[in-house]
N, C-alpha and C. Protein backbone atom coordinates (compact mmCIF):
# COMPACT_ATOMS: atom_id res chain seq x y z
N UNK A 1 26.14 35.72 9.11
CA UNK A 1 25.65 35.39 10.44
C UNK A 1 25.05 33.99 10.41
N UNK A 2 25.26 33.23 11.37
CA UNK A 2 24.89 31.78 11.75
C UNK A 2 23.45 31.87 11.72
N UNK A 3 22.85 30.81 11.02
CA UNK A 3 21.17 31.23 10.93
C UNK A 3 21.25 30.32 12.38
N UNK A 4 19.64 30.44 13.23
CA UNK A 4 19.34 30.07 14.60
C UNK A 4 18.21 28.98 13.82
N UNK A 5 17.53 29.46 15.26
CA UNK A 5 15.66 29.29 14.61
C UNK A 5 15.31 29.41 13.54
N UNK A 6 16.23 29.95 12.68
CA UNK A 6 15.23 29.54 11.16
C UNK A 6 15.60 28.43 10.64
N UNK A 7 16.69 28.04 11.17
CA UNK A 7 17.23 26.77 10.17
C UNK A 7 16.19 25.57 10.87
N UNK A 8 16.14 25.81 12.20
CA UNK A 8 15.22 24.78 12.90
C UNK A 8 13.88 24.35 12.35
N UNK A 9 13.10 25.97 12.13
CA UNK A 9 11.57 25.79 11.28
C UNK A 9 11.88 25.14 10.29
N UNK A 10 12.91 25.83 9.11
CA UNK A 10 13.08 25.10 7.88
C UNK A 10 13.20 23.77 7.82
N UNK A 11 13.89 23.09 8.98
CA UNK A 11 14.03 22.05 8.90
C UNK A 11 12.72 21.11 9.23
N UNK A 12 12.11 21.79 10.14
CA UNK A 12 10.70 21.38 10.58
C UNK A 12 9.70 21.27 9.39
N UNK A 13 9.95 21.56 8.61
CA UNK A 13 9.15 22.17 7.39
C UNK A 13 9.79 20.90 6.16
N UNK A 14 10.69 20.74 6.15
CA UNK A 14 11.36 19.62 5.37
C UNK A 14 10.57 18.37 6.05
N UNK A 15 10.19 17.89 7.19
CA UNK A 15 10.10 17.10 7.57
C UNK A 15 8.80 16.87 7.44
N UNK A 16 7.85 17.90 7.32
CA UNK A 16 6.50 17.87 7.20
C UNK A 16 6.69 17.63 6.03
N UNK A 17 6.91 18.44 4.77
CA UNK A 17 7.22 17.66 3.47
C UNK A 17 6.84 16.62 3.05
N UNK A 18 7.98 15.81 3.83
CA UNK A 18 8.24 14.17 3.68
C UNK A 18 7.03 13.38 3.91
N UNK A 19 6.71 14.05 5.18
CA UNK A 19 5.26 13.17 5.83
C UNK A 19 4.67 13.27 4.88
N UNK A 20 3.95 14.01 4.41
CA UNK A 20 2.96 14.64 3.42
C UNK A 20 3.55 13.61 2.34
N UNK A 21 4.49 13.71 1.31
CA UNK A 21 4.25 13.31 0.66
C UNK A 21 4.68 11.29 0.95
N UNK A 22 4.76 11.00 1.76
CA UNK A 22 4.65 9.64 2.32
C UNK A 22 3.91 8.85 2.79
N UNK A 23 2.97 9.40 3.95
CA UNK A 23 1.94 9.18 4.51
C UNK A 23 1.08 9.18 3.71
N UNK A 24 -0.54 8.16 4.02
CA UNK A 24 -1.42 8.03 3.43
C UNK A 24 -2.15 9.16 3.79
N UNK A 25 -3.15 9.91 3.40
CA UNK A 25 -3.89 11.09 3.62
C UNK A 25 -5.31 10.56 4.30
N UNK A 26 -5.73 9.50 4.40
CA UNK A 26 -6.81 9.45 4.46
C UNK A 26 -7.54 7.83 3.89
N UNK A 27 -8.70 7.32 3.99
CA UNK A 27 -9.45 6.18 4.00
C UNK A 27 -11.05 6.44 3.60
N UNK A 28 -11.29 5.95 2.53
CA UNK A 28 -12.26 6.11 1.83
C UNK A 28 -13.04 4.78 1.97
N UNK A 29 -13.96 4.85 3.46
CA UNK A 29 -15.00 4.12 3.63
C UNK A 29 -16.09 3.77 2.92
N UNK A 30 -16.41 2.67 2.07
CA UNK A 30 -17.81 2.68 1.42
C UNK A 30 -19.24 2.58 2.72
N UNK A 31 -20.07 3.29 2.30
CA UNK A 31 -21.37 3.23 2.94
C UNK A 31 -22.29 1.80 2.52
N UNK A 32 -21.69 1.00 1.69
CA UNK A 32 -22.59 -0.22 1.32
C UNK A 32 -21.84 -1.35 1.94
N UNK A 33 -21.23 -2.13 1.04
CA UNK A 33 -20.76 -3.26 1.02
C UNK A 33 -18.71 -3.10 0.42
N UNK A 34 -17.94 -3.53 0.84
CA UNK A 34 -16.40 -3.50 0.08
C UNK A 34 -15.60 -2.73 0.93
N UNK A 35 -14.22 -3.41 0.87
CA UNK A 35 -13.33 -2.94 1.68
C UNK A 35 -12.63 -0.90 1.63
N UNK A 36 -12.24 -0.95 2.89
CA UNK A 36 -11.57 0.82 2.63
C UNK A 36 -10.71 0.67 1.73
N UNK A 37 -10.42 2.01 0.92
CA UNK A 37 -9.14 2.53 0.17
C UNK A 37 -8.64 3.58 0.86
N UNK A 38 -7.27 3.37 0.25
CA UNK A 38 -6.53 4.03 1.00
C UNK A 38 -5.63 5.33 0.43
N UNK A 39 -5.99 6.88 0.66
CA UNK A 39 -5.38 7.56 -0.48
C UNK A 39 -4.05 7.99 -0.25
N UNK A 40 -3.40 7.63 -0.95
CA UNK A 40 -2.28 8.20 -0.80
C UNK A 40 -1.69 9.77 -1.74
N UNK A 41 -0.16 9.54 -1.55
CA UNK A 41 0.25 10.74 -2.24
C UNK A 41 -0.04 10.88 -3.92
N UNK A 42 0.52 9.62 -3.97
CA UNK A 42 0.64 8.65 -5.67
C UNK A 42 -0.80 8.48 -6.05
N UNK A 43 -2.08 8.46 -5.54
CA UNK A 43 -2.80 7.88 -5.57
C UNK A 43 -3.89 6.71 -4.80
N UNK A 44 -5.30 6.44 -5.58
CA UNK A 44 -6.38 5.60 -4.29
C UNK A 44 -5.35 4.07 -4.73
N UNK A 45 -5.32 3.73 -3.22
CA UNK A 45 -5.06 2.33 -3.58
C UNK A 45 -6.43 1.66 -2.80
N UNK A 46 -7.33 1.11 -4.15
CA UNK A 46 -8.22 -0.20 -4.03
C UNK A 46 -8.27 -1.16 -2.69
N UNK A 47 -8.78 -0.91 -1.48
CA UNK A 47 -8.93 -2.40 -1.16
C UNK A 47 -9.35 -3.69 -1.39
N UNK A 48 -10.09 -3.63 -2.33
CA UNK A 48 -10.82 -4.88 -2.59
C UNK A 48 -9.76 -5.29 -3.78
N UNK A 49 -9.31 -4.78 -5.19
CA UNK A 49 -8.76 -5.47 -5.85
C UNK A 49 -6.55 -4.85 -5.91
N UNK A 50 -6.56 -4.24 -5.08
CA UNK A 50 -5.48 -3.90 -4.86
C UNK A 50 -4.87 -2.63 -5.95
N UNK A 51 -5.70 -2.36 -6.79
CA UNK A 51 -4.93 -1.67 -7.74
C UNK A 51 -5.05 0.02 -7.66
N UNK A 52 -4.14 0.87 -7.82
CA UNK A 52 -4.23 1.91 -8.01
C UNK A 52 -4.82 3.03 -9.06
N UNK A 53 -5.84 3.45 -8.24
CA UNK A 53 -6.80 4.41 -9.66
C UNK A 53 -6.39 5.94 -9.22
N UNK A 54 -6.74 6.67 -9.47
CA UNK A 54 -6.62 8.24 -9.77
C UNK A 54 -4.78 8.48 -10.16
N UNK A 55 -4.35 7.94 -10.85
CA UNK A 55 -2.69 8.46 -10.61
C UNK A 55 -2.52 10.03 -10.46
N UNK A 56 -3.47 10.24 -11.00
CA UNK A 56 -2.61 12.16 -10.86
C UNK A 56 -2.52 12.78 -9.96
N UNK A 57 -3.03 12.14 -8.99
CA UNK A 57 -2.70 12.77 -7.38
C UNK A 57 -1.55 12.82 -7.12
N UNK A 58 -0.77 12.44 -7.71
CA UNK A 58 0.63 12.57 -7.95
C UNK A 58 1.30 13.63 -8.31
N UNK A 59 0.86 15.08 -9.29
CA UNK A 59 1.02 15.64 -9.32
C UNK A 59 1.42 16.78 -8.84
N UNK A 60 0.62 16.93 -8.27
CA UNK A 60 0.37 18.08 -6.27
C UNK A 60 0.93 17.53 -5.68
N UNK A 61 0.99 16.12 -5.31
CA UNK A 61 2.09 15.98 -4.04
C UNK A 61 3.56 15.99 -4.73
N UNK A 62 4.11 15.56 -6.03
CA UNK A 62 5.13 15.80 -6.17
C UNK A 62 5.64 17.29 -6.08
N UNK A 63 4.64 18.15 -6.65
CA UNK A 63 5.14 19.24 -6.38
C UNK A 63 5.70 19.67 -4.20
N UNK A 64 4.50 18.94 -3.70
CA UNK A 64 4.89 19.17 -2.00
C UNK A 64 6.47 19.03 -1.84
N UNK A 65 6.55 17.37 -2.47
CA UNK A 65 7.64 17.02 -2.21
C UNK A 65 8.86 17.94 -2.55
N UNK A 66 8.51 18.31 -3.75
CA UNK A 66 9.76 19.69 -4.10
C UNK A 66 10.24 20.41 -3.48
N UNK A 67 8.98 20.99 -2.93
CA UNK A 67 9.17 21.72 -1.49
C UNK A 67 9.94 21.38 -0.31
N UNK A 68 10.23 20.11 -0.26
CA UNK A 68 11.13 19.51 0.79
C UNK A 68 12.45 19.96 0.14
N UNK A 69 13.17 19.90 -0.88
CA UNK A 69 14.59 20.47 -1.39
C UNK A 69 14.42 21.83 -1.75
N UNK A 70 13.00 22.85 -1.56
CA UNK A 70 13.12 24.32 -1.62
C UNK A 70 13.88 24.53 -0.27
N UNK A 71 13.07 23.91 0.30
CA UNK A 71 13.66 24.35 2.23
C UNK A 71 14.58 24.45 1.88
N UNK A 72 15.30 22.63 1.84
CA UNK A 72 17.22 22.68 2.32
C UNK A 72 17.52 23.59 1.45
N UNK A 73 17.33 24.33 0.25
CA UNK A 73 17.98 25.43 -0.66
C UNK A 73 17.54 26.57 0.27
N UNK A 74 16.90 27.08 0.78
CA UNK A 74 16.54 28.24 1.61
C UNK A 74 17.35 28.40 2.67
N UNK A 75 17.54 27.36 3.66
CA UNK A 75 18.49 27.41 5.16
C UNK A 75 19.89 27.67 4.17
N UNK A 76 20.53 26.95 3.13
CA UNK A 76 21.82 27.15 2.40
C UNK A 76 21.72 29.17 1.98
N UNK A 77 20.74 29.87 2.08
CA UNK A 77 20.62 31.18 1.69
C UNK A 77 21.02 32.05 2.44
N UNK A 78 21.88 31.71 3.83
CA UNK A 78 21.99 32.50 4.35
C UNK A 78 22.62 33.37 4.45
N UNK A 79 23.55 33.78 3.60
CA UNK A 79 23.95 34.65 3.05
C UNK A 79 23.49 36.32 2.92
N UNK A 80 22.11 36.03 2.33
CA UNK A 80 21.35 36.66 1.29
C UNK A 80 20.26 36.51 2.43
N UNK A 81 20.13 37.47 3.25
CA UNK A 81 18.74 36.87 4.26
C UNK A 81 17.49 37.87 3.53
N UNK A 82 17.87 38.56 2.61
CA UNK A 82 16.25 38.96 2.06
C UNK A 82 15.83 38.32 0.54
N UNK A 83 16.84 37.30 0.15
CA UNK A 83 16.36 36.60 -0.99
C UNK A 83 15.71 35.12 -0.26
N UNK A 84 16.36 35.09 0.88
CA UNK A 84 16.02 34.20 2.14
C UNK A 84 14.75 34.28 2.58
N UNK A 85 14.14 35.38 2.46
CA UNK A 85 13.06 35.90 3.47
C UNK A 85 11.79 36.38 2.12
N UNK A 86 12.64 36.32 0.86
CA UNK A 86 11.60 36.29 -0.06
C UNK A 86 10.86 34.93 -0.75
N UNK A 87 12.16 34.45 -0.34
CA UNK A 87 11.58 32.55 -1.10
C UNK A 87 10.83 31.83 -0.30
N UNK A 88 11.19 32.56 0.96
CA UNK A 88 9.91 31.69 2.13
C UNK A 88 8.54 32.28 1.75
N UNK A 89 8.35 33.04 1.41
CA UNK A 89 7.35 33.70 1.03
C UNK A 89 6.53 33.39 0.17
N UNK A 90 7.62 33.25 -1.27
CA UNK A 90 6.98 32.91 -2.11
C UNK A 90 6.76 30.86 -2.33
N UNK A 91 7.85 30.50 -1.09
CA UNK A 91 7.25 28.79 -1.01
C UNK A 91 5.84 28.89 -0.20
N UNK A 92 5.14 29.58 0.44
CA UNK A 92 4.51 29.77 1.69
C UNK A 92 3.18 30.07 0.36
N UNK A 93 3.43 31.07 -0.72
CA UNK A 93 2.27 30.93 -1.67
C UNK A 93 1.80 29.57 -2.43
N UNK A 94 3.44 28.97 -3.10
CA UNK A 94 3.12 28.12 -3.36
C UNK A 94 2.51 26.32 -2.92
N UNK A 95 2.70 26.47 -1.65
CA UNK A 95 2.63 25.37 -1.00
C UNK A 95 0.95 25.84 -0.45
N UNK A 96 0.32 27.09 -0.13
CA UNK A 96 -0.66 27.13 -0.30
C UNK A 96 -1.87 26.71 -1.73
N UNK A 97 -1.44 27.54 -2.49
CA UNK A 97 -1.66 26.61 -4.20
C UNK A 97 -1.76 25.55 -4.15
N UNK A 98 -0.42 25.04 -4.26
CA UNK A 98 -0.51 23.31 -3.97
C UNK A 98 -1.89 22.62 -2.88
N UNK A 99 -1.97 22.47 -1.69
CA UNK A 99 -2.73 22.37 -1.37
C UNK A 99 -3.86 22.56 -1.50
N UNK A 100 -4.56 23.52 -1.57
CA UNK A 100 -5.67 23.65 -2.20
C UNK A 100 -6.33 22.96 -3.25
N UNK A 101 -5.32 22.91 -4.61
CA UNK A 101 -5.40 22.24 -5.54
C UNK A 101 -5.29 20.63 -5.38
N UNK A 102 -4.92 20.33 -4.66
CA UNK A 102 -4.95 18.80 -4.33
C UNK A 102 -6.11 18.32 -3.49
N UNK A 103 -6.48 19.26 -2.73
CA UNK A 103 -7.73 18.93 -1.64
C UNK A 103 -8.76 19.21 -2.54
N UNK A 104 -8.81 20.22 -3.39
CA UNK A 104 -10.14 19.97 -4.48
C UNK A 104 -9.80 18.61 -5.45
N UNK A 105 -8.75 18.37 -5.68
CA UNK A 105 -8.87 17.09 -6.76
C UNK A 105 -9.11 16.01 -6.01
N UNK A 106 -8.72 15.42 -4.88
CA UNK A 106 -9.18 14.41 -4.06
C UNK A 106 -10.73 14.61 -3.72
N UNK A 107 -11.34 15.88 -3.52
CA UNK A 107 -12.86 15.78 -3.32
C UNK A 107 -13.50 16.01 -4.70
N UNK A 108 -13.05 16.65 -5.29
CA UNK A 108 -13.64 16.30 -6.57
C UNK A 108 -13.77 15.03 -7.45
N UNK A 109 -12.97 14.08 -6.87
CA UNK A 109 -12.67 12.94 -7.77
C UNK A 109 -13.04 11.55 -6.98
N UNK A 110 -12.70 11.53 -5.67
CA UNK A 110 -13.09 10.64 -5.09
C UNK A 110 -14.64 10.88 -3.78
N UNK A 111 -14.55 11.85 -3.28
CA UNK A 111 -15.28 12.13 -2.30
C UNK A 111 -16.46 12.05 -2.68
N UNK A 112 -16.79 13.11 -3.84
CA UNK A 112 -18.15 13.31 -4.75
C UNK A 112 -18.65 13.02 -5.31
N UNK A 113 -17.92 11.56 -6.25
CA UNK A 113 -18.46 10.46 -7.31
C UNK A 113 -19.16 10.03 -6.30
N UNK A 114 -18.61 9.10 -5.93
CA UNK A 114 -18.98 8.01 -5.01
C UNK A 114 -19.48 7.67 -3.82
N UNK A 115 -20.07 6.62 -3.47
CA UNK A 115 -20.88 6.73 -2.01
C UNK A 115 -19.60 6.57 -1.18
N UNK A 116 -19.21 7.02 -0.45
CA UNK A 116 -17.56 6.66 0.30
C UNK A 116 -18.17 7.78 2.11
N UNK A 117 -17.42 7.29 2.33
CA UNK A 117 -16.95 8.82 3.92
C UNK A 117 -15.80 8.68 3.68
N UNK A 118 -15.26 10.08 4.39
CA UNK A 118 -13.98 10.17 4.44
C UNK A 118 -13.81 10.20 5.76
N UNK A 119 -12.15 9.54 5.97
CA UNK A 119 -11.67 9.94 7.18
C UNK A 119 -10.18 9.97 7.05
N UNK A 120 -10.20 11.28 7.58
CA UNK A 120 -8.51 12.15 7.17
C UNK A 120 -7.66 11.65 8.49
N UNK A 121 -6.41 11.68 7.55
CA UNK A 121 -5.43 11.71 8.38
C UNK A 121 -4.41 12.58 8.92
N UNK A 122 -3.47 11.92 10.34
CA UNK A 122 -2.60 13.51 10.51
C UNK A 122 -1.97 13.66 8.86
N UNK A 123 -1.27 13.19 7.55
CA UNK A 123 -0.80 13.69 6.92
C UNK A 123 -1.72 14.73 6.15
N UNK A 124 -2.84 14.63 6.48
CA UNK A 124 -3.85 16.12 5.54
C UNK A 124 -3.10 17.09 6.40
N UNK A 125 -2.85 17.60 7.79
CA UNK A 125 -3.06 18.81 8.14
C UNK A 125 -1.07 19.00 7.80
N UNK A 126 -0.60 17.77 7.45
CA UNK A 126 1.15 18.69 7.54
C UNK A 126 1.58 19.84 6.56
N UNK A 127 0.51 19.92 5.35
CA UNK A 127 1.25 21.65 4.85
C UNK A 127 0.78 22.38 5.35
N UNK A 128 -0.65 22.44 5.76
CA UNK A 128 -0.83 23.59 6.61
C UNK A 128 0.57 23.84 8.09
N UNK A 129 1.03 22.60 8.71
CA UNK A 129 1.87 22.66 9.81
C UNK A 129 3.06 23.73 9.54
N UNK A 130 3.39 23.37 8.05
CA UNK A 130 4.82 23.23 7.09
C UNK A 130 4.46 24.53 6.86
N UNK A 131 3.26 25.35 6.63
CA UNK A 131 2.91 26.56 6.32
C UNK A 131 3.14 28.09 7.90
N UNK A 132 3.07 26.87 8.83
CA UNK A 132 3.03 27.84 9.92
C UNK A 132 4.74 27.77 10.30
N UNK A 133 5.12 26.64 10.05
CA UNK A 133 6.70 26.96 10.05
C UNK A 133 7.48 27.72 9.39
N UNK A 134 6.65 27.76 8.17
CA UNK A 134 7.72 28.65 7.09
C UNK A 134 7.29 30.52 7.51
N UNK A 135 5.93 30.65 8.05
CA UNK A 135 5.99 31.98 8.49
C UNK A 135 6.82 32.32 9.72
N UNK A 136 7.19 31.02 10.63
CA UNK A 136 8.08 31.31 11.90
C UNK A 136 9.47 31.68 11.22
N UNK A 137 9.73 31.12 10.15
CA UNK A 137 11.28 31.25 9.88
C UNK A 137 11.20 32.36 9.17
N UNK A 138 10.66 32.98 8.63
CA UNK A 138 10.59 34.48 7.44
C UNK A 138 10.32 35.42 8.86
N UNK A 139 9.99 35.31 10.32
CA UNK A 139 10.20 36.10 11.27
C UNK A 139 11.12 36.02 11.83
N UNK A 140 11.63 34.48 12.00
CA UNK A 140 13.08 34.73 12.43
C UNK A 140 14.28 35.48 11.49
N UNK A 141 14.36 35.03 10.20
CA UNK A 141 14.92 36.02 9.23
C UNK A 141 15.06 37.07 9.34
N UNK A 142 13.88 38.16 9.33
CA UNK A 142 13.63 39.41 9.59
C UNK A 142 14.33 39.64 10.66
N UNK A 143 14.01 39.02 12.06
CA UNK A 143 14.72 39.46 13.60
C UNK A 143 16.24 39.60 13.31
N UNK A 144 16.71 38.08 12.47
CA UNK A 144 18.16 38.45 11.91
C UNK A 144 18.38 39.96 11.22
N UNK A 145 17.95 40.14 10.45
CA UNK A 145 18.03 41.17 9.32
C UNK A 145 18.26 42.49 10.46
N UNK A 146 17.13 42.77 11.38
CA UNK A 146 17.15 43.77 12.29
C UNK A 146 18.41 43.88 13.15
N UNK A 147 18.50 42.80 13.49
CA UNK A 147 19.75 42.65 14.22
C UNK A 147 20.99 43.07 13.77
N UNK A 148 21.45 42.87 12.36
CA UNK A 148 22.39 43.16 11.98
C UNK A 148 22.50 44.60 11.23
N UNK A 149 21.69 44.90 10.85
CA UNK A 149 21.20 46.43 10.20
C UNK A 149 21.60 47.34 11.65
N UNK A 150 21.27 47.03 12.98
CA UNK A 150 20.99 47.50 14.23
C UNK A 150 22.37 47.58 14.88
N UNK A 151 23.47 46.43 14.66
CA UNK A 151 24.78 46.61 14.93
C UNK A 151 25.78 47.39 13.78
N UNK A 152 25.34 47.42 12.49
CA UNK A 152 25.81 48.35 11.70
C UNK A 152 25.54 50.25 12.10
N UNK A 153 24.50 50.01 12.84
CA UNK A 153 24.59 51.33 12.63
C UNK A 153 25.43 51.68 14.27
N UNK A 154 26.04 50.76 14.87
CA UNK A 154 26.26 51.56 16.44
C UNK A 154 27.52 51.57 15.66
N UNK A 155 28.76 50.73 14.55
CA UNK A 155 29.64 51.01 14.13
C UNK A 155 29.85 52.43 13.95
């Protein structure tokens, strides 16, 4: 069966991905004297001397990014709509993980040393976005699943 709406979320969900791991997250204002930094996926990039410190922020978002080629492997599942409807599931854990784990290492590392404010950007809230898409498509799945279970049995 032709996937609908799920291929749409999934795809919606690929795209948040990207943002996420592209977009800067956020701007780390000093409260004294010296220019903003700017955090990205890769890491703080320095305003004042240009250079990049924390690299391992890199970590967590590469994993996000992964998540952008779980999708396109998931919409290709359609076949199989309950190995379909299990991997959303289990990307939907892991992309929670992920997050989490990255929002504590950015406040643990930059927020809490240092005298800074933060001010977030739209790319903080896109896995959570990417998270509400992937539960729309594991319902559209299911509606599939019903659907066809539902014309098997009038056979």
């Amino acid at each position: 069966m032709i996937q609908r709406k799920q291929s749409i979320y999934l795809f919606l969900c690929i795209v948040c991905f990207i943002i996420c791991a592209v977009a800067p997250f956020g701007v780390l204002v000093p409260n004294g004297m010296g220019a903003n930094s700017t955090i990205n996926g890769i890491g703080v990039l320095d305003g004042d001397t240009g250079a990049l410190s924390y690299p391992y922020f890199g970590i967590p978002m590469f994993f996000l990014a992964l998540n952008a080629f779980w999708s396109l492997a998931i919409i290709f599942m359609y076949k199989n709509r309950k190995t379909q409807a299990f991997n959303c599931y289990i990307q939907l854990a892991a992309v929670l993980v992920e997050t989490i784990v990255s929002g504590a290492l950015i406040y643990c590392t930059c927020i809490d040393a240092q005298e800074v404010t933060f001010r977030p950007s739209f790319a903080l809230c896109t896995p959570i976005i990417a998270m509400i898409f992937l539960l729309l498509a594991h319902k559209g799945i299911m509606d599939d699943e019903r659907l066809v279970r539902a014309a098997d049995r009038i056979r």
